[in-house]
Protein backbone atom coordinates (compact mmCIF):
# COMPACT_ATOMS: atom_id res chain seq x y z
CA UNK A 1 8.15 15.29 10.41
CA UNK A 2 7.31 16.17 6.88
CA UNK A 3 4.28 16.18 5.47
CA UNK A 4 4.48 15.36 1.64
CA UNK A 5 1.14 16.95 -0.35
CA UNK A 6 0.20 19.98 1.52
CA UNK A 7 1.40 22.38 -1.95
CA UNK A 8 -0.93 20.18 -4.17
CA UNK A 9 -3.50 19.92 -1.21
CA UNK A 10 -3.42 23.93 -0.70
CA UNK A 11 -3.31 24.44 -4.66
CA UNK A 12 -7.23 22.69 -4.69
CA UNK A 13 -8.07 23.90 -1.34
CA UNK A 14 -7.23 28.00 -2.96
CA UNK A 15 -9.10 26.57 -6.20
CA UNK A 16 -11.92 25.32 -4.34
CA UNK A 17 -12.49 28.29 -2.45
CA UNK A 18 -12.62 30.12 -5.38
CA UNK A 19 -15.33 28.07 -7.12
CA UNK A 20 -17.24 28.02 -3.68
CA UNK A 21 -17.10 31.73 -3.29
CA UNK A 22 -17.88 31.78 -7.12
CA UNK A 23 -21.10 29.71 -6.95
CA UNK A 24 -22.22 31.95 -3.79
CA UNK A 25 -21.94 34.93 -5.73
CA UNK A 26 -23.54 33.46 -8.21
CA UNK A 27 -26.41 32.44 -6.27
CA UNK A 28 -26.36 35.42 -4.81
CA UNK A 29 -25.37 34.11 -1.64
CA UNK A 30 -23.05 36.22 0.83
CA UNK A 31 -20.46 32.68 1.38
CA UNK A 32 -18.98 29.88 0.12
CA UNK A 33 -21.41 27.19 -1.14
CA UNK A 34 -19.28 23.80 -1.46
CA UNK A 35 -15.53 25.01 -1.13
CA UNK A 36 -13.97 22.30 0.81
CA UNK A 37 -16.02 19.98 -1.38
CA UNK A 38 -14.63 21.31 -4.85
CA UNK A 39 -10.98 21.06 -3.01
CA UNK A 40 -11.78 17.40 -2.36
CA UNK A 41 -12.81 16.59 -5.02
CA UNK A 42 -10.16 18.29 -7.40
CA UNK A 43 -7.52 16.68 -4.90
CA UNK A 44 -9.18 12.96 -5.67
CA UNK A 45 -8.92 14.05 -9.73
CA UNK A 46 -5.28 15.51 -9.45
CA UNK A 47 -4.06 12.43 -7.27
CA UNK A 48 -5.62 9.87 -9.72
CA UNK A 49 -4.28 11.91 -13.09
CA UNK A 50 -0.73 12.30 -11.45
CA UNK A 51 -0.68 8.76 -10.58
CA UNK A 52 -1.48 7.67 -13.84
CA UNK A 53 1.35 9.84 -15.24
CA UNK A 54 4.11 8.82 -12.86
CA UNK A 55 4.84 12.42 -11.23
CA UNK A 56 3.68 10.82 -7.52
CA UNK A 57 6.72 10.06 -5.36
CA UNK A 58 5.44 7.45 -2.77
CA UNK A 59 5.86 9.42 0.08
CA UNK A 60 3.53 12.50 -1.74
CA UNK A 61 0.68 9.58 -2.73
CA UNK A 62 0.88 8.85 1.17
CA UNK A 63 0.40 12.13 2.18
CA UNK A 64 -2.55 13.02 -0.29
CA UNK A 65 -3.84 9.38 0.98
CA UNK A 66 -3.31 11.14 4.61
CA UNK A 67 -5.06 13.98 3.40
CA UNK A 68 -8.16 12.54 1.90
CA UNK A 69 -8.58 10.00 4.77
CA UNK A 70 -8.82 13.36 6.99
CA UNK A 71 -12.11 14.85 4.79
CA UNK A 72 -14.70 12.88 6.22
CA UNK A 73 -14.07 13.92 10.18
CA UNK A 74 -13.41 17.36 8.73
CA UNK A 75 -16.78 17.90 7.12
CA UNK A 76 -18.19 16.06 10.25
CA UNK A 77 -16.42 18.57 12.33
CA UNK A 78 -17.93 21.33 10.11
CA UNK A 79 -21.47 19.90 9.74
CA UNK A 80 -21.85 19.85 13.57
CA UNK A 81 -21.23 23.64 13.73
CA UNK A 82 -23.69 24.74 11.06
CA UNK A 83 -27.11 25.65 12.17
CA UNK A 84 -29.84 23.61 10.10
CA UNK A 85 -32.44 25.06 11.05
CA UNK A 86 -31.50 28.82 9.99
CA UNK A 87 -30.17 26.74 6.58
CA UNK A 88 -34.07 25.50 6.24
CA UNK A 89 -35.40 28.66 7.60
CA UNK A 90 -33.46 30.15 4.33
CA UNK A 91 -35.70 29.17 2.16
CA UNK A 92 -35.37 27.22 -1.18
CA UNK A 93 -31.54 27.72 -1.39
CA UNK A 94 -30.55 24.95 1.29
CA UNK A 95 -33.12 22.27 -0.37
CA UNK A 96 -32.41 22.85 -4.13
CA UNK A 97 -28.23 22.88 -2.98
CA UNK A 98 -29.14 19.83 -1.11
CA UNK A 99 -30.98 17.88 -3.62
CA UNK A 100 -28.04 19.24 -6.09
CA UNK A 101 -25.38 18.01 -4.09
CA UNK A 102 -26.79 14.55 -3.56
CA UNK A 103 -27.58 13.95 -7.03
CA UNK A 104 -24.19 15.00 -8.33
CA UNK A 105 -22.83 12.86 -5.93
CA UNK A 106 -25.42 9.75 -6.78
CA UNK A 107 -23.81 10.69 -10.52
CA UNK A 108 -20.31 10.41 -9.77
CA UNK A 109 -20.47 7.05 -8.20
CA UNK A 110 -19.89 5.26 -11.61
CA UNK A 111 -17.10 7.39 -12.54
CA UNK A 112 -15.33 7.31 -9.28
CA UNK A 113 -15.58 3.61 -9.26
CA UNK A 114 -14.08 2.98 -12.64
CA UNK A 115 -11.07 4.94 -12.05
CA UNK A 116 -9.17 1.65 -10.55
CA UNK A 117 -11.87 -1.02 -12.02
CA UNK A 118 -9.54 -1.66 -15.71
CA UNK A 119 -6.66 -2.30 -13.48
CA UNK A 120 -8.14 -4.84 -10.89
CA UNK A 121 -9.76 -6.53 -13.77
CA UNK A 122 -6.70 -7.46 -15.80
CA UNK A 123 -4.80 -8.49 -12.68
CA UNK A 124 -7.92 -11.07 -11.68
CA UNK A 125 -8.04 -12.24 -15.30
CA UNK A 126 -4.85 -12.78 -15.84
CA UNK A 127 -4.61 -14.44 -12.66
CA UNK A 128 -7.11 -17.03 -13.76
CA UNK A 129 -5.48 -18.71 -16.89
């Protein structure tokens, strides 16, 4: 069986690492704060801009669609590991990445939902005379 968009999925998933590890450092945190999430969402961005330049073949979309369907019981799969309270017990770290994190992702909803919005609109409209 072949899996179409595992080079463009381990591309982001390298790149988000990076930035994860990055942002650790940064914080001056020994880990990765957020890798898997910068993979995601560089995957949703590179999908969408290759789409919109024709460089998908079908059976690549399907297998980044594959891909991105798998995130959520990934990070579920994750989260249950993680211990919470030795994340609270670190102190103002996990709450201000926390509040971060939710409010970039509060944000992003806009954007993220315009990205097919122009297309559905000129279908329905043109649909209607």
């Amino acid at each position: 069986m072949k899996i179409y968009g595992v080079a463009i999925l381990a591309g982001c998933f390298l790149a988000g690492q990076l930035l994860g590890s990055l942002l650790g450092f940064w914080m001056q945190i020994p880990g990765n704060m957020g890798g898997v999430a910068f993979a995601m969402f560089m995957l949703i961005m590179l999908n969408e801009q290759m789409r919109k330049r024709g460089f998908l073949m079908a059976e690549t979309e399907n297998g980044i669609a594959f891909w991105n369907a798998m995130y959520i019981p990934i990070v579920v799969a994750m989260s249950a590991t993680q211990n919470v309270k030795a994340a609270l017990s670190g102190g103002w770290v996990a709450i201000v990445v926390g509040v971060l994190a939710t409010g970039l992702c509060l944000l992003l909803v806009p954007l993220v939902s315009k990205i097919g919005a122009t297309k559905d609109i000129t279908r329905s409209s043109s649909n209607n005379t």
